[in-house]
Protein backbone atom coordinates (compact mmCIF):
# COMPACT_ATOMS: atom_id res chain seq x y z
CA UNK A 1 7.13 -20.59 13.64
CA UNK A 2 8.15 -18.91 17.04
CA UNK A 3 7.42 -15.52 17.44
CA UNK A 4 9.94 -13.68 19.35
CA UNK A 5 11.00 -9.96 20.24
CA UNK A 6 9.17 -7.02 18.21
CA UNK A 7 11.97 -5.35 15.64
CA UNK A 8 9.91 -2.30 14.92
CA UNK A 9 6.17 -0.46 15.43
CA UNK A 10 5.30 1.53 12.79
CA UNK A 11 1.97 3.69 12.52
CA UNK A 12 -0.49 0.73 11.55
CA UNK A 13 1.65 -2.19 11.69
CA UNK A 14 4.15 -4.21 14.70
CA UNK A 15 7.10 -6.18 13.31
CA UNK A 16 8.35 -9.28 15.22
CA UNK A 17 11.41 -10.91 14.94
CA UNK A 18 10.97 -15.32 14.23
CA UNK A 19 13.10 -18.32 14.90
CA UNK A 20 14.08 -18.37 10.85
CA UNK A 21 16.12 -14.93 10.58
CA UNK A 22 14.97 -14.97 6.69
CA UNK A 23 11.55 -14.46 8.11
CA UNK A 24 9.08 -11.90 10.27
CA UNK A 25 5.61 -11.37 11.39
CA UNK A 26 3.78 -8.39 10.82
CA UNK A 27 0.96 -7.48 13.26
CA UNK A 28 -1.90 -5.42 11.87
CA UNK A 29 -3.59 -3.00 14.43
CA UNK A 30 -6.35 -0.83 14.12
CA UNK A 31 -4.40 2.75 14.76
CA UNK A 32 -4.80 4.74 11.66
CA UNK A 33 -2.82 7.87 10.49
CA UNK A 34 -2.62 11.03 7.80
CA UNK A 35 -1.38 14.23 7.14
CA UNK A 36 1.74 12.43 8.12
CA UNK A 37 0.97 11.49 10.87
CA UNK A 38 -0.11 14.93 12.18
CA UNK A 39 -4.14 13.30 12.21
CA UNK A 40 -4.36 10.00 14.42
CA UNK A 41 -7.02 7.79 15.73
CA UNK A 42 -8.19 4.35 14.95
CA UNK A 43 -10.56 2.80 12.66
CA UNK A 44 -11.99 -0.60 14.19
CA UNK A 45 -11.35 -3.61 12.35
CA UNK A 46 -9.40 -2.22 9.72
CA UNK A 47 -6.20 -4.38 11.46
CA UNK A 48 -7.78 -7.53 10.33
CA UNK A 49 -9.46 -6.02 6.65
CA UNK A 50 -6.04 -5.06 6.20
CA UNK A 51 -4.13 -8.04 6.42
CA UNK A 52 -6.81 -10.11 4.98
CA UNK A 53 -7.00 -7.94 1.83
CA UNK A 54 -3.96 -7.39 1.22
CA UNK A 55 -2.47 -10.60 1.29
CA UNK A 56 -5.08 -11.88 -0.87
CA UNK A 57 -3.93 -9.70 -3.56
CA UNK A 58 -0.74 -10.45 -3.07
CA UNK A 59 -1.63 -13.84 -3.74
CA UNK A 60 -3.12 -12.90 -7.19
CA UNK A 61 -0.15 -10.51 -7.73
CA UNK A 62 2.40 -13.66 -7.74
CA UNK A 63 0.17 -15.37 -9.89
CA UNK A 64 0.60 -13.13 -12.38
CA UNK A 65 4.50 -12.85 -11.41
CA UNK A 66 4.66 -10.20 -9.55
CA UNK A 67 7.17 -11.27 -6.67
CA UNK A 68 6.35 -10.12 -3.60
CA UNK A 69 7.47 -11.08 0.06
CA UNK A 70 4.07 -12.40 1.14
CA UNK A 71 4.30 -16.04 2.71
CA UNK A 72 1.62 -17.14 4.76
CA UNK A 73 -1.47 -15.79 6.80
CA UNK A 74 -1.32 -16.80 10.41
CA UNK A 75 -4.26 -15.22 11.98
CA UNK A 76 -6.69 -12.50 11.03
CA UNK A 77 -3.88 -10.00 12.32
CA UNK A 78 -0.66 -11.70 11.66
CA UNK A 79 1.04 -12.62 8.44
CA UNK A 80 4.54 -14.24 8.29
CA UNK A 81 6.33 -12.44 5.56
CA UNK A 82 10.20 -12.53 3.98
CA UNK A 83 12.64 -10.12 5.92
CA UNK A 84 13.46 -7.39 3.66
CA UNK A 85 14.87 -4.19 3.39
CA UNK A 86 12.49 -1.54 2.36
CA UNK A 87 13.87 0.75 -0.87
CA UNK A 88 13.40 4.41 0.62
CA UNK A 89 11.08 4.51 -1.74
CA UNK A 90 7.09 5.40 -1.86
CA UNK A 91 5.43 4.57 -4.96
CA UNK A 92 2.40 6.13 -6.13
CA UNK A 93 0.69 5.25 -9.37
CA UNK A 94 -2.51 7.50 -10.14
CA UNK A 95 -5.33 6.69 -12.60
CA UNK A 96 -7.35 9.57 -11.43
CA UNK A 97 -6.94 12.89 -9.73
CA UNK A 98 -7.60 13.34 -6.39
CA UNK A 99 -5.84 14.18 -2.74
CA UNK A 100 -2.52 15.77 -3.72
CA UNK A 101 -2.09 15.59 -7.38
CA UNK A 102 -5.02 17.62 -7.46
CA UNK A 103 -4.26 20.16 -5.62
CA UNK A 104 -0.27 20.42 -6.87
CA UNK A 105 -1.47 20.70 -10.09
CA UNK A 106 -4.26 22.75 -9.92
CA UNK A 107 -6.69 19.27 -11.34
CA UNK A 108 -10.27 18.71 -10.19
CA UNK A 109 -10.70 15.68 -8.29
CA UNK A 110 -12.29 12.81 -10.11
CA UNK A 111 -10.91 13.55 -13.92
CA UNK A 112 -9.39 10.58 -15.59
CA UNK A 113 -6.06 11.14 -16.33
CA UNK A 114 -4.57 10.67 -19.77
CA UNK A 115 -2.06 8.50 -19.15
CA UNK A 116 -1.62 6.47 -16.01
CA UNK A 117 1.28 8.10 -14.02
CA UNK A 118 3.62 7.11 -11.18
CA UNK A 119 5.82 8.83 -8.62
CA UNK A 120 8.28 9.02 -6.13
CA UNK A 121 8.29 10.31 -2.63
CA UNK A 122 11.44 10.08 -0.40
CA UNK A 123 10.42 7.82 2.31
CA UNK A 124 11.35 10.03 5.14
CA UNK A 125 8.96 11.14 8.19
CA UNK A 126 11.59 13.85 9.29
CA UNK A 127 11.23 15.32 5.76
CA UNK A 128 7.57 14.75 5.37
CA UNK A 129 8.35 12.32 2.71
CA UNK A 130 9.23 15.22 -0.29
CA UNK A 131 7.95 14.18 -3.93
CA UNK A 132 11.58 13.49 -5.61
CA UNK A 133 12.08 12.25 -9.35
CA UNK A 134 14.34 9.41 -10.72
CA UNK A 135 17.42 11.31 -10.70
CA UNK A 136 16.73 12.25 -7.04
CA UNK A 137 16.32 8.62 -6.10
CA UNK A 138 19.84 7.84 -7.82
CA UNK A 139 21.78 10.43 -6.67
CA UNK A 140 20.57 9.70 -3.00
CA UNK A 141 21.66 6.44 -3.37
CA UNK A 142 18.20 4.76 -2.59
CA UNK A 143 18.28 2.50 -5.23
CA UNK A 144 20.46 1.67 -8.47
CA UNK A 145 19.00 2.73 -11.92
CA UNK A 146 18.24 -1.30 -12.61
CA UNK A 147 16.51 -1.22 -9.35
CA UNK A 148 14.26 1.68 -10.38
CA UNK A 149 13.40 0.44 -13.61
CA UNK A 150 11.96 -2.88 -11.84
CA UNK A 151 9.92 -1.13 -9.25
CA UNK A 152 8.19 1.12 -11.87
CA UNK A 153 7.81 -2.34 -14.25
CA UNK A 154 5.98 -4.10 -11.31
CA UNK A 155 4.57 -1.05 -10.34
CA UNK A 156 2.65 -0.77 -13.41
CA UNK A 157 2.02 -4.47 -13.45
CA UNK A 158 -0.21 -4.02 -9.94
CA UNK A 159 -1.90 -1.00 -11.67
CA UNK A 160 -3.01 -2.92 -14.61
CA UNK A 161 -4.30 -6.04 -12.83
CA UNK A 162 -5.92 -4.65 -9.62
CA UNK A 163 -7.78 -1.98 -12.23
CA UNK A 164 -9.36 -4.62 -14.07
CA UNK A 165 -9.51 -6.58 -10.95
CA UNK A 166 -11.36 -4.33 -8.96
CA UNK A 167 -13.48 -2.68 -11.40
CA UNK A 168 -15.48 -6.10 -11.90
CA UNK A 169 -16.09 -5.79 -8.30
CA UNK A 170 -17.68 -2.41 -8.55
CA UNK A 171 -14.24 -0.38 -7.43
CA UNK A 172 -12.51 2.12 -9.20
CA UNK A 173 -9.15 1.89 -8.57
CA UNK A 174 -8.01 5.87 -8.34
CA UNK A 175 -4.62 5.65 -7.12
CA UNK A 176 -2.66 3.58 -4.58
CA UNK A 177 0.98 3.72 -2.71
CA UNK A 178 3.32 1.01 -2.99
CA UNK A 179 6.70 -0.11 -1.21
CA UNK A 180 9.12 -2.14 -2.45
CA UNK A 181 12.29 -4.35 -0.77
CA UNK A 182 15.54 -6.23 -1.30
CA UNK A 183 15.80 -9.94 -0.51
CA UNK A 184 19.11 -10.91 0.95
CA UNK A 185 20.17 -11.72 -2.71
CA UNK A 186 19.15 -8.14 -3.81
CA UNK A 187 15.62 -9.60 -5.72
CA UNK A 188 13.35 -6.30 -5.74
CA UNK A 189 10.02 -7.56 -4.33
CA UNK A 190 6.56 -6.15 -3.03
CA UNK A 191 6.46 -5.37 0.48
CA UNK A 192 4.00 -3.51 2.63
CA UNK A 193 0.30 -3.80 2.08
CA UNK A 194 -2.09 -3.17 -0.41
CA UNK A 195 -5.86 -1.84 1.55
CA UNK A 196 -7.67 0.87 1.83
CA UNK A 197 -5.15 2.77 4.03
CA UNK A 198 -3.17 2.57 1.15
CA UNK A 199 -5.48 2.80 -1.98
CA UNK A 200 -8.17 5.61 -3.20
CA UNK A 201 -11.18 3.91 -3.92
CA UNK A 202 -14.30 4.55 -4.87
CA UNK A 203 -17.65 2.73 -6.03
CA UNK A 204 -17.78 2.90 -9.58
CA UNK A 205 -21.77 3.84 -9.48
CA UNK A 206 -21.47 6.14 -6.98
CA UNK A 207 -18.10 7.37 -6.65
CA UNK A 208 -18.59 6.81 -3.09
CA UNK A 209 -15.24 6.55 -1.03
CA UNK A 210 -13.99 3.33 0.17
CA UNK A 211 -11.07 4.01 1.40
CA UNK A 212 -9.04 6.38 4.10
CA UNK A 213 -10.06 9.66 3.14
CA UNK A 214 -13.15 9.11 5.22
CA UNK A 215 -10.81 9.14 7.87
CA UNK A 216 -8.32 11.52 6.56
CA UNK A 217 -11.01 13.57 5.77
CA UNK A 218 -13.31 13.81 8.91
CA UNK A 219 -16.39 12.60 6.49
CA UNK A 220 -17.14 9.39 8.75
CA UNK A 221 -18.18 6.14 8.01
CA UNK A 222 -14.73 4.54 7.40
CA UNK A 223 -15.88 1.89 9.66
CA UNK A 224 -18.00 0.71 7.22
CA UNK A 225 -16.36 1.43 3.92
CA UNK A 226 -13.66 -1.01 4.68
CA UNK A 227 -16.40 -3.94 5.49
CA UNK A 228 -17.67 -2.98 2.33
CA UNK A 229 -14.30 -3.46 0.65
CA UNK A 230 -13.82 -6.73 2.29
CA UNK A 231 -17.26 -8.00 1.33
CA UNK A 232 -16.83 -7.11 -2.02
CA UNK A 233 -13.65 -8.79 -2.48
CA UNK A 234 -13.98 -11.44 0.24
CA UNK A 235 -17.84 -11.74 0.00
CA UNK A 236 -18.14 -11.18 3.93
């Protein structure tokens, strides 16, 4: 697989164009972001924990039919992926309260909530990606109603199996973002990455975070936290 001219740079991840036009690479650094974007700096080594990680759960994700457009790991850094388009969509499914929810809703951080819960943010830097509900999505046009109801099913279906998943590995799962895309033939699949940039957790002992609110916090050690993440998962 060639690798040719880069398509797009986002704020973690470089996108390069291949020889197959079905196909891309995506290029993991080690720049990290929050606040959107406002907050930037880097975290070494997360590049490589990231792509690592999450393509091995997307692995386990499409053995439990989740499709998704993962193909194959190239390097530590590189993974060759399906070209899709992304739904304009962020998808966040919460277990627990923390970051955001907790403050929009006046809940302390670290209750269980009673039922697991999802939403949707317009994907839009220019807008600071607003919180938006299913009737927002539609009549923006960013996806169809059939559309929708897939994301949340497969949305749900991550939740579920990463929870138990993780948990046996000493993670709580608290909440976690999620994009999704459209193959050429309009199949709704996961895209993006699943890691620590984009998940809350925390050790189930000690609630300690594993994840980038160390960062996005200023609390330190996210260095660390993501090697422990890897070694729990990897055992590395």
């Amino acid at each position: 697989m060639k690798k040719m001219e880069m398509l797009y740079q986002g704020k973690a991840k470089k996108v390069f164009a291949t020889d197959d036009p079905g196909l891309v690479i995506v290029d993991y650094t080690d720049n990290a972001t929050a606040l959107n974007g406002l907050k930037k700096g880097t975290i070494e080594g997360k590049g490589v924990i990231n792509n690592r990680m999450s393509n091995h759960m997307m692995r386990l994700l499409e053995q439990k039919g989740i499709p998704t457009q993962y193909v194959e790991e190239l390097s530590d850094r590189e993974t060759l992926v399906k070209k899709v388009k992304i739904v304009p969509l962020e998808v966040i499914v919460r277990n627990i309260a923390a970051g955001s929810f907790s403050k929009r809703y006046g809940v302390e951080e670290g209750k269980e909530l009673a039922i697991s819960t999802i939403e949707f943010s317009y994907k839009n830097d220019d807008l600071g990606d607003p919180l938006i509900n299913d009737y927002h999505a539609l009549a923006l046009g960013l996806c169809t109603a059939e559309e929708l109801e897939t994301i949340k099913k497969y949305a749900f279906a991550v939740n579920d199996m990463m929870k138990e998943y993780l948990l046996k590995l000493g993670i709580i799962l608290v909440d976690f973002k999620l994009e999704f895309g459209k193959l050429p033939d309009g199949t709704i699949v996961l895209a993006d990455e699943i890691s620590p940039d984009t998940c809350r957790f925390w050790d189930s002992e000690t609630h300690a975070h594993l994840d980038k609110d160390l960062f996005r916090r200023d609390l330190g050690g996210a260095e660390d936290a993501y090697q422990e993440v890897m070694r729990r998962l990897m055992g590395e």
